[in-house]
Protein backbone atom coordinates (compact mmCIF):
# COMPACT_ATOMS: atom_id res chain seq x y z
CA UNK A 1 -14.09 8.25 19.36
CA UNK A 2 -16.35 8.87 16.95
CA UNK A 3 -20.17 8.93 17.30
CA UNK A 4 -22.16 6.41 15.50
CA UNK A 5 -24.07 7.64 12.51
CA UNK A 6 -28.42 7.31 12.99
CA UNK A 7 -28.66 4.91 11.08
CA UNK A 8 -25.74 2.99 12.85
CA UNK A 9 -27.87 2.84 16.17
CA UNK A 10 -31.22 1.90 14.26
CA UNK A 11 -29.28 -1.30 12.88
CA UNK A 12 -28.14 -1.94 16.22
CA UNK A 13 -31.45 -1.54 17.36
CA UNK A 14 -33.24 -4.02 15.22
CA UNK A 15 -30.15 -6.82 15.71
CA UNK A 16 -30.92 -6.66 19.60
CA UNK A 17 -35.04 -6.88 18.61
CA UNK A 18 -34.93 -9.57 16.27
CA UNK A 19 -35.71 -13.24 18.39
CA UNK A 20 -33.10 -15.06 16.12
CA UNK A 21 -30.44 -12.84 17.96
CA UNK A 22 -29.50 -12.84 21.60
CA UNK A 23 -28.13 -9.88 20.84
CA UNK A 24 -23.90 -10.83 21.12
CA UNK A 25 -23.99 -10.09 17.26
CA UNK A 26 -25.42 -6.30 17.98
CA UNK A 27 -22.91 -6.28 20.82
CA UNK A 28 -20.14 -7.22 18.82
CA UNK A 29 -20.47 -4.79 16.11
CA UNK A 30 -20.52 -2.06 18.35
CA UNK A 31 -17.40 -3.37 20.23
CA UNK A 32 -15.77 -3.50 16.80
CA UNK A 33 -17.37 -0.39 15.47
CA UNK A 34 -15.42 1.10 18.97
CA UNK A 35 -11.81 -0.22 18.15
CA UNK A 36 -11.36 1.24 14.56
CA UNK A 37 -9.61 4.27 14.35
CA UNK A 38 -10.82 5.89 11.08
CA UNK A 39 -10.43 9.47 9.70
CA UNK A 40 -9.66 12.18 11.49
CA UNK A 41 -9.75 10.33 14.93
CA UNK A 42 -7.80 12.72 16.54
CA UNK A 43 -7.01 16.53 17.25
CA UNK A 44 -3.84 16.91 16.04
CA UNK A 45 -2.89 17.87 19.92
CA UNK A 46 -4.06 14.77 21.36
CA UNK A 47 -2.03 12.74 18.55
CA UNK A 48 1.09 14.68 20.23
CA UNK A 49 -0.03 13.72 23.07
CA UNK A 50 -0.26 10.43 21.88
CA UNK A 51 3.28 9.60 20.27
CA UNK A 52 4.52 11.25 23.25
CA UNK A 53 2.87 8.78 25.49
CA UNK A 54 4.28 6.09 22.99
CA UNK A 55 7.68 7.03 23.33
CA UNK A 56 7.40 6.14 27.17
CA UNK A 57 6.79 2.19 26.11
CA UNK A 58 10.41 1.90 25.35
CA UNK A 59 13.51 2.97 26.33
CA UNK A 60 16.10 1.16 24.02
CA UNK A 61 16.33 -0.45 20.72
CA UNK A 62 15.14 -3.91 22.73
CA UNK A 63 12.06 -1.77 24.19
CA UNK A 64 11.12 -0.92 20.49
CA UNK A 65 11.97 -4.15 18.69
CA UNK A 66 9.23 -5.81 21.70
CA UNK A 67 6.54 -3.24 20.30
CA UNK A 68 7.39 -3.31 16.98
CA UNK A 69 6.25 -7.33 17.27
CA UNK A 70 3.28 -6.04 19.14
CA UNK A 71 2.44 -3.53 16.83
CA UNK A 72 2.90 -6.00 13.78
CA UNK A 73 1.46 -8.61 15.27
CA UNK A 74 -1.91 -6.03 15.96
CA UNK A 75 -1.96 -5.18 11.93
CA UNK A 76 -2.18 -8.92 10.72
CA UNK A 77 -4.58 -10.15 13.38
CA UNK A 78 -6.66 -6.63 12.82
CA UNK A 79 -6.43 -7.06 8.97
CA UNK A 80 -7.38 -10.92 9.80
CA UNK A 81 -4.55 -12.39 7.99
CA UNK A 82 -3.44 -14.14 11.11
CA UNK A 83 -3.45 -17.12 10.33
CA UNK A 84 -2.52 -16.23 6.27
CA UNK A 85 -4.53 -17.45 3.31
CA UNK A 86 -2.38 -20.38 1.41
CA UNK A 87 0.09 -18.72 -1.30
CA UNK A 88 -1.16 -20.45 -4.41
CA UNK A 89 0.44 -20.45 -7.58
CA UNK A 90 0.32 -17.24 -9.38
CA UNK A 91 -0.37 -18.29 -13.04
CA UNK A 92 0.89 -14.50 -14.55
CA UNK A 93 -0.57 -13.38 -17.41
CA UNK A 94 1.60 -11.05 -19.51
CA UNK A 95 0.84 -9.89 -22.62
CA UNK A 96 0.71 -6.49 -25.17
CA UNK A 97 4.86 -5.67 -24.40
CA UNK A 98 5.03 -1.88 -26.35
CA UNK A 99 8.19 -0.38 -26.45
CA UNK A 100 9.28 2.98 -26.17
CA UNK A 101 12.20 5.12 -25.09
CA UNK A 102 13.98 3.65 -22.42
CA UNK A 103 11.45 1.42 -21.41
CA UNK A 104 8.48 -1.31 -22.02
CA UNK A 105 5.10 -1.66 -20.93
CA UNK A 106 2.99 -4.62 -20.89
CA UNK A 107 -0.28 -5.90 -19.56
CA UNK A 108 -0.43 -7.90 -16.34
CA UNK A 109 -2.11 -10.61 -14.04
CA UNK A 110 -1.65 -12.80 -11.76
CA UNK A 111 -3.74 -14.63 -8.77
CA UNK A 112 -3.22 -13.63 -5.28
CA UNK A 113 -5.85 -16.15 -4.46
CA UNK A 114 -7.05 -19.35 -6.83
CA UNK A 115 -9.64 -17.22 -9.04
CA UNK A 116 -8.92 -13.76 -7.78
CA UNK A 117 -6.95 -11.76 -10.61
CA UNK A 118 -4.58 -8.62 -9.15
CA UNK A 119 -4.63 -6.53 -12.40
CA UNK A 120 -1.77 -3.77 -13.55
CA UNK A 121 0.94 -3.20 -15.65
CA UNK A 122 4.72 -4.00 -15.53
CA UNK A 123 7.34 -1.55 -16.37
CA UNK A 124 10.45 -2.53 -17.31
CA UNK A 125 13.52 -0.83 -18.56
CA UNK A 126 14.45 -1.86 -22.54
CA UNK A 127 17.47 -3.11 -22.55
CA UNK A 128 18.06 -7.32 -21.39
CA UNK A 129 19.48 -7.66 -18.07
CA UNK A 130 21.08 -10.47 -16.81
CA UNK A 131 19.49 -12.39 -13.82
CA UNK A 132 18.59 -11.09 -10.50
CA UNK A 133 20.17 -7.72 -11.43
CA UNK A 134 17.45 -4.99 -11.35
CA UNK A 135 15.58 -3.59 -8.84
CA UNK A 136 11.68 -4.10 -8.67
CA UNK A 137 9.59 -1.12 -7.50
CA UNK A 138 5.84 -1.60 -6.39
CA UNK A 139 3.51 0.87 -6.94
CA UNK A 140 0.07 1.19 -5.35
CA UNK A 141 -1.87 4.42 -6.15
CA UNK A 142 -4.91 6.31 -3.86
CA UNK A 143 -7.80 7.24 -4.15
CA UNK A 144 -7.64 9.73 -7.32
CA UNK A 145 -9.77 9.59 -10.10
CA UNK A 146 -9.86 11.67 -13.29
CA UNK A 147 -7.80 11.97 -16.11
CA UNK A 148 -7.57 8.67 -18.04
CA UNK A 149 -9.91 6.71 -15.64
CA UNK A 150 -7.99 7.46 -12.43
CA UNK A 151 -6.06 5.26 -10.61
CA UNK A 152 -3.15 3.30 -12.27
CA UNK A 153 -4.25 4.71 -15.61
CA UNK A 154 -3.55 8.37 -14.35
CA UNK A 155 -1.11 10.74 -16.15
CA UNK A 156 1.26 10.96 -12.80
CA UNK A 157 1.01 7.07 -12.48
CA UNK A 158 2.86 6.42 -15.74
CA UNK A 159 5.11 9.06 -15.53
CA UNK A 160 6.48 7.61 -12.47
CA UNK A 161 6.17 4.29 -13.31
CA UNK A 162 7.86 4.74 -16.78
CA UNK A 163 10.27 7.20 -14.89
CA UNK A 164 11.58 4.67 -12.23
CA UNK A 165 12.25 1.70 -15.31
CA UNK A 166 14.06 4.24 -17.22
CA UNK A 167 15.80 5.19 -14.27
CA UNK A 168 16.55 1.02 -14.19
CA UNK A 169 13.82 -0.90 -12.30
CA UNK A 170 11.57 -3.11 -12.97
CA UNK A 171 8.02 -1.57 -11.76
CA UNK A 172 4.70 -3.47 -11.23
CA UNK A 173 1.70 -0.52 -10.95
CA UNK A 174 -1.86 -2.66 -9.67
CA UNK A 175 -5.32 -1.79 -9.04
CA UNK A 176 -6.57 -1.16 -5.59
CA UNK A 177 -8.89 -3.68 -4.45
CA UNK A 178 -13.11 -2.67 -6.78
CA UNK A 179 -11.01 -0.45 -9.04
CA UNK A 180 -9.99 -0.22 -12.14
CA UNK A 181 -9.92 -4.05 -13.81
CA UNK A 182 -9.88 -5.42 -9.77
CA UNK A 183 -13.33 -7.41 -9.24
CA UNK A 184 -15.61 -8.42 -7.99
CA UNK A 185 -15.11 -7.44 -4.82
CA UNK A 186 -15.94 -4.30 -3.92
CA UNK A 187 -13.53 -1.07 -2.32
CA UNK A 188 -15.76 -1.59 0.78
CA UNK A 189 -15.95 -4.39 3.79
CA UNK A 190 -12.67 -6.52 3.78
CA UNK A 191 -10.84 -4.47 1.22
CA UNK A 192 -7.74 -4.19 3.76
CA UNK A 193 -7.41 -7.68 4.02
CA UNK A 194 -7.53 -8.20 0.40
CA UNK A 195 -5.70 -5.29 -0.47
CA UNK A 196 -2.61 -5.76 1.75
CA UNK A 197 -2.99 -9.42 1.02
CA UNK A 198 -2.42 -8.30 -2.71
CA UNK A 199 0.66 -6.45 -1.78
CA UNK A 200 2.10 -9.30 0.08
CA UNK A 201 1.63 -11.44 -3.38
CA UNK A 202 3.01 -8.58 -5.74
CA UNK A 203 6.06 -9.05 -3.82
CA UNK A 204 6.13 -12.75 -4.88
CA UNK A 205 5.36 -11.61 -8.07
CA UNK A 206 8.10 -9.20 -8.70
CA UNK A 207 10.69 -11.81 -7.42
CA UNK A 208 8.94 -14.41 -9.66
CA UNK A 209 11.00 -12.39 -12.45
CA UNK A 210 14.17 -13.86 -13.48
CA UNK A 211 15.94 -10.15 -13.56
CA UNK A 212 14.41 -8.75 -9.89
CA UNK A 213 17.17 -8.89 -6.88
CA UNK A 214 15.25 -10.35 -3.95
CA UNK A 215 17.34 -7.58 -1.69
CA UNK A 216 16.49 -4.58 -3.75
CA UNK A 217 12.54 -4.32 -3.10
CA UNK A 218 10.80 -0.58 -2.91
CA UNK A 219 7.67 0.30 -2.72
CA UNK A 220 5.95 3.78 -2.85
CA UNK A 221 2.51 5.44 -3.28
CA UNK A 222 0.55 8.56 -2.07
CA UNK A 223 -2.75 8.71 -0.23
CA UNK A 224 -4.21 5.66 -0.33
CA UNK A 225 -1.13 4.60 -1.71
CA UNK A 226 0.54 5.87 0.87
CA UNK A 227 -1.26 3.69 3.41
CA UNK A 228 -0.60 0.44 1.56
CA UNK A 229 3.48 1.61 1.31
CA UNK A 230 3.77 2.07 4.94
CA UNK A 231 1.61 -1.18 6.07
CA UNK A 232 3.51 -3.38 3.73
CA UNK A 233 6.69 -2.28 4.73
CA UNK A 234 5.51 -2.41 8.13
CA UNK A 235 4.65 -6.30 7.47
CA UNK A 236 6.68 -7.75 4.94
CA UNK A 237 10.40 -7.42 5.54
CA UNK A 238 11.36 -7.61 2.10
CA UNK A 239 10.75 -4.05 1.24
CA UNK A 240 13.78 -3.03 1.55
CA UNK A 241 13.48 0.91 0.96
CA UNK A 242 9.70 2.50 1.08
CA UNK A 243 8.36 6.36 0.12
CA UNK A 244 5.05 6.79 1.84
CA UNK A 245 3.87 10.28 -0.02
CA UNK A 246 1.10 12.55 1.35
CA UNK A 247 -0.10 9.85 4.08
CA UNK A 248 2.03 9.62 7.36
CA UNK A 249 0.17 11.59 9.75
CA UNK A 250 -0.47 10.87 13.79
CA UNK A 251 -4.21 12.00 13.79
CA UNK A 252 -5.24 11.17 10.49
CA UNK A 253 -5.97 7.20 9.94
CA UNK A 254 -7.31 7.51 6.51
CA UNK A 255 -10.80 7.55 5.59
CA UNK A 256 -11.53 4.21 3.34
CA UNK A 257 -12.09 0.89 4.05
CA UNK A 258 -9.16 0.03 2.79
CA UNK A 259 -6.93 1.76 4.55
CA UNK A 260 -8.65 1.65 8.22
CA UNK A 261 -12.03 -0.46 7.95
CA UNK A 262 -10.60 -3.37 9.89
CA UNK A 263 -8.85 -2.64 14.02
CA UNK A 264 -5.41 -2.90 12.83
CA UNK A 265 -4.82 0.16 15.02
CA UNK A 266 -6.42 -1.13 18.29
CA UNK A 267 -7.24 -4.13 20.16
CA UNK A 268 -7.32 -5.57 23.39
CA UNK A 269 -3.26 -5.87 23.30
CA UNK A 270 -2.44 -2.67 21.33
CA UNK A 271 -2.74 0.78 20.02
CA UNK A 272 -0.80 2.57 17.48
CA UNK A 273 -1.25 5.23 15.06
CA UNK A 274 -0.06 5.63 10.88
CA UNK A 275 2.93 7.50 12.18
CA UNK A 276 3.90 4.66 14.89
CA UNK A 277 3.25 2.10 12.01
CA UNK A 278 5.27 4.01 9.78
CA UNK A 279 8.39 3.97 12.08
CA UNK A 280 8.55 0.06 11.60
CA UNK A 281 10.66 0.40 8.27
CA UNK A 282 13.21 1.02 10.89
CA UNK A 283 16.21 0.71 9.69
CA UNK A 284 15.45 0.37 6.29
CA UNK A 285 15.57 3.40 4.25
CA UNK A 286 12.50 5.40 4.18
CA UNK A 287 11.68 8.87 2.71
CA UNK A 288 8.42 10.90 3.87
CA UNK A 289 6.98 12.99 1.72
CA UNK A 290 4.72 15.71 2.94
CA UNK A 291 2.98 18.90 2.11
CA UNK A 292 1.03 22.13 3.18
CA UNK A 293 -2.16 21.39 2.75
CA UNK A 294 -3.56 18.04 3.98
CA UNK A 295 -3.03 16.12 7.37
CA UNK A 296 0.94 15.88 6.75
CA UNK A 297 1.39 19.29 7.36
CA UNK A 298 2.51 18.77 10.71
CA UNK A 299 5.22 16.01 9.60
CA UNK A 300 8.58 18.08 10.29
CA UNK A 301 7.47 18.94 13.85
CA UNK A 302 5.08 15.98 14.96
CA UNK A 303 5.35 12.33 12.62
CA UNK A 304 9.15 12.55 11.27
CA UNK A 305 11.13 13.65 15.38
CA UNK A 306 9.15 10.60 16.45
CA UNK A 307 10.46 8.17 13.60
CA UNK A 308 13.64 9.79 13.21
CA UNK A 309 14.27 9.25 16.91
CA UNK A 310 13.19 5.35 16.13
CA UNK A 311 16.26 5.34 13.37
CA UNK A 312 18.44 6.61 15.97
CA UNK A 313 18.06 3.23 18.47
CA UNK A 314 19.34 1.66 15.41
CA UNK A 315 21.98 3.92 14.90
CA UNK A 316 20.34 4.54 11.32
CA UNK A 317 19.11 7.98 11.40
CA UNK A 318 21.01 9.08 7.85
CA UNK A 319 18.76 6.60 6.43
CA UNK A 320 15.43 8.09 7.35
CA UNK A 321 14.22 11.81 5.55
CA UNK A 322 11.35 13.65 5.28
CA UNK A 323 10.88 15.82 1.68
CA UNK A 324 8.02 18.91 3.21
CA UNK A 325 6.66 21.04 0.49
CA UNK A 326 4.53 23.32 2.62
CA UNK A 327 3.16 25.38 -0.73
CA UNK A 328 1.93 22.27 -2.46
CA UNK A 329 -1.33 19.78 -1.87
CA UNK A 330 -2.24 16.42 -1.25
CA UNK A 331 -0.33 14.73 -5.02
CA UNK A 332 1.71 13.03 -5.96
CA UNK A 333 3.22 16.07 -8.31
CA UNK A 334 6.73 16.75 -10.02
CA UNK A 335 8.31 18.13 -7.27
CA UNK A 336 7.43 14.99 -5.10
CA UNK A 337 8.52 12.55 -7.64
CA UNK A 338 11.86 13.89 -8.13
CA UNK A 339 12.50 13.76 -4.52
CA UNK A 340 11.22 10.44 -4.38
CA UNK A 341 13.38 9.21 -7.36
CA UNK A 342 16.71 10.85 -5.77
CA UNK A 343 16.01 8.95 -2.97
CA UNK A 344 15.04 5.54 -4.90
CA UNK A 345 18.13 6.03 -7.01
CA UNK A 346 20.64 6.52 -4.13
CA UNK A 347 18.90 3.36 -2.32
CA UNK A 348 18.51 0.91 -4.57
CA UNK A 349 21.26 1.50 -7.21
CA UNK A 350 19.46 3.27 -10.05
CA UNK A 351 20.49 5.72 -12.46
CA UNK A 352 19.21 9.36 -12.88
CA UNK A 353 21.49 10.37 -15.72
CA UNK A 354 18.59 8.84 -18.23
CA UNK A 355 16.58 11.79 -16.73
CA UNK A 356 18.89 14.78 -16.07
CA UNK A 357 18.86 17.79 -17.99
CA UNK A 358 22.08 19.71 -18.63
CA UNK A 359 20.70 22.12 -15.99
CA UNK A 360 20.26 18.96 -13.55
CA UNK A 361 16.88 19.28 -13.27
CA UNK A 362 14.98 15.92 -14.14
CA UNK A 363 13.00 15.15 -17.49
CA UNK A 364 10.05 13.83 -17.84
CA UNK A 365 8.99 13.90 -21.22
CA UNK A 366 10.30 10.58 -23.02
CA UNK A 367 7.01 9.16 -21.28
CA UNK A 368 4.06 8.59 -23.68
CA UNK A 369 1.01 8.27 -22.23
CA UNK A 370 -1.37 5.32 -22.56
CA UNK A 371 -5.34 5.47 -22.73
CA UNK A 372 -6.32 3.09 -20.72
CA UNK A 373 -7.72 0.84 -23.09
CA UNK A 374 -4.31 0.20 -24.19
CA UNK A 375 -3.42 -0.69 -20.23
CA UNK A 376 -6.33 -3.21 -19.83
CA UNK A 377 -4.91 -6.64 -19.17
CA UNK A 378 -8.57 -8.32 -19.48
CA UNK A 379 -10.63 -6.89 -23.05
CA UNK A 380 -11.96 -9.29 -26.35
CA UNK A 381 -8.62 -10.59 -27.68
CA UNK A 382 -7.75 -11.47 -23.63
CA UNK A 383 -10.29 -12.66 -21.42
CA UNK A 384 -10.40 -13.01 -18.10
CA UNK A 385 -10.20 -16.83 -17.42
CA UNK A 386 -13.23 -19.07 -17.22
CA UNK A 387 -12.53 -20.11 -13.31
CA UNK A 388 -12.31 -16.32 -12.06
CA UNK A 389 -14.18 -15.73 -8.52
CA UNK A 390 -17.63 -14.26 -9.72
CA UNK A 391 -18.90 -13.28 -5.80
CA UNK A 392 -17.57 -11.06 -2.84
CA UNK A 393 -18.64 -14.69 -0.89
CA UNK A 394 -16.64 -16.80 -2.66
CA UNK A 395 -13.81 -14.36 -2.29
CA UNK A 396 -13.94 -14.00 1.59
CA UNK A 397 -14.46 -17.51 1.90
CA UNK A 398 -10.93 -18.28 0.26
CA UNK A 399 -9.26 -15.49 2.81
CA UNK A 400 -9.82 -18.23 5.60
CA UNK A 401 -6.83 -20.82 5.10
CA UNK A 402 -8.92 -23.81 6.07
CA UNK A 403 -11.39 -23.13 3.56
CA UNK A 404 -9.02 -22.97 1.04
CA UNK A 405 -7.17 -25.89 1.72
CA UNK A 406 -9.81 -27.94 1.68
CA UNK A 407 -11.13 -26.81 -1.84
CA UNK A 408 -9.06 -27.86 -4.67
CA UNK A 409 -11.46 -25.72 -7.04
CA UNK A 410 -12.50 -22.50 -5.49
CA UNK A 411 -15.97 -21.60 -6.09
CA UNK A 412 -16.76 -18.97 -8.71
């Protein structure tokens, strides 16, 4: 467990002090402070020890499928989307289509909430599809910043994302919850709940397209992005295949907000770890991507035997792998993309022969890259409509189902 910062106890201190509080609120926040899991919790022995003590919950694919509900059910009421905010309508906004080689790019937004704009761009490949025949890819990004901006404006973002459409997908790339064009709420507080809530709506929004098949959902990321691939998957049953890169690890829980700021690893009816969450894409197909240099380095020996054996109760374990790059760092490089779009392409129908050289190595270069003034959905020709939520408060307040049925016009 980890020890509470100074300044931690002095807060906790003054709470108890104050006459307006009997102290329960002080006592609370500890108690919370005490079930989140955050960083590196763990020694990477004692998260052995861990998923080996795991393992001894089940003994057969009924075992698991009772703690996979368990473990689910822990995530939503941890993330506090038990019950779930209303699904609204999502009013897209999609403008600024540019077309280039093999692909199109335009500008997008839609509301996961009533005022609250999820911001990105949509991918899709360039020549007209008939209905429902395409895949639709989401992809989250982490925590990286520089070139371009960072985060879906990155170099590595648009190759991919250009990549998988000319590969024949239809790819929806969104800010993380205070970055980018994503306000006003902060990447702090309840940025899980708002975050995974976000993925849960992208979904919607992908199979809001005419051309997206409904059965054909993927979803991949790294880092941070990583986290949100393997929680949504772990939630939403649609994803269908899912490439957590650089993320799945059994001592390492992340070290954002976003990702483990909320107790969706522990509560009074269960504990779990990213590696344990990560085994619920069981028996989709799923693809772990890991490297030398960062708290995946253990994946072949520790995170993947433990998952892989999950795929086996199903009798699925061809569709579970794990791509380890022990020379290369925490990215979401070359070398990891093409392994993530062999396994994309062999999963979800698409196409590498757009890509492949005559050496069989893939290409690249038909990307151009945007600045990300180009990528801004929101600027002086577009603004960002009059009703958007202007507070964290009024935000929050429309995460809590009752509120938000009762107020036909959010407050802003």
């Amino acid at each position: 467990m980890k020890i509470p910062s100074p300044s931690h106890i002095i807060l906790l201190l003054m709470l108890t002090m104050n006459p307006l509080n009997s102290g329960a609120k002080a006592e609370e926040q500890m108690e919370r402070k005490a079930t989140l899991r955050q960083g590196r919790f763990h020694s990477e022995d004692a998260a052995r020890q861990e998923l080996e003590n795991f393992s001894r919950n089940y003994a057969d694919l009924e075992g698991w499928k009772k703690r996979t509900k368990i473990i689910r059910d822990g995530i939503l009421h941890g993330a506090e989307l038990v019950p779930p905010p209303i699904k609204g309508e999502l009013n897209p906004i999609i403008h600024s289509r540019r077309v280039y080689q093999g692909y199109t790019v335009e500008n997008v937004a839609f509301e996961s909430l009533p005022g609250f704009f999820v911001t990105g761009n949509l991918y899709r490949p360039a020549a007209t599809s008939g209905p429902r025949s395409l895949a639709g890819i989401l992809s989250p990004h982490g925590h990286f910043e520089e070139p371009n901006g960072g985060g879906r404006f990155r170099d590595d973002m648009q190759l991919r994302c250009a990549t998988l459409a000319r590969m024949g997908a239809v790819v929806f790339s969104f800010d993380m919850v205070g970055w980018g064009e994503s306000s006003p709420y902060p990447h702090e507080g309840k940025a899980l709940t708002l975050q995974l809530w976000n993925s849960i709506r992208a979904i919607d929004f992908l199979l809001s397209l005419a051309e997206v098949d409904a059965n054909r959902i993927g979803v991949t990321g790294a880092s941070g992005g990583g986290t949100q691939t393997f929680l949504l998957t772990a939630v939403d049953e649609r994803v269908a295949v899912s490439v957590p890169v650089v993320m799945v690890s059994a001592h390492f829980f992340g070290g954002c907000d976003c990702e483990s700021g909320l107790p969706i690893h522990t509560s009074e009816h269960h504990e779990t770890n990213n590696a344990e969450i990560a085994a619920l894409a069981a028996p989709r197909p799923q693809l772990i991507i890991s490297d030398g240099d960062d708290w995946t380095k253990n994946t072949p020996q520790v995170e993947f035997p433990y998952i892989r054996n999950i795929y086996k109760l199903y009798q699925a374990e061809s569709n579970v792998e794990n791509l380890h790059l022990p020379d290369e760092k925490h990215d979401y490089g070359y070398s990891k993309r093409v392994g993530a779009y062999r396994f994309l392409a062999k999963h979800l129908q698409l196409s590498l022969e757009p890509l492949r050289l005559p050496n069989g190595s893939i290409d690249e270069s038909h990307v151009v890259i945007e600045k990300k003034e180009k990528m801004h959905v929101f600027d002086a020709d577009h603004p960002k409509p009059r009703h958007a939520l202007k507070t964290r408060e009024s935000i929050e307040k429309l995460l809590k189902p009752a509120a938000q049925s009762s107020a036909e016009n959010p407050e802003s």
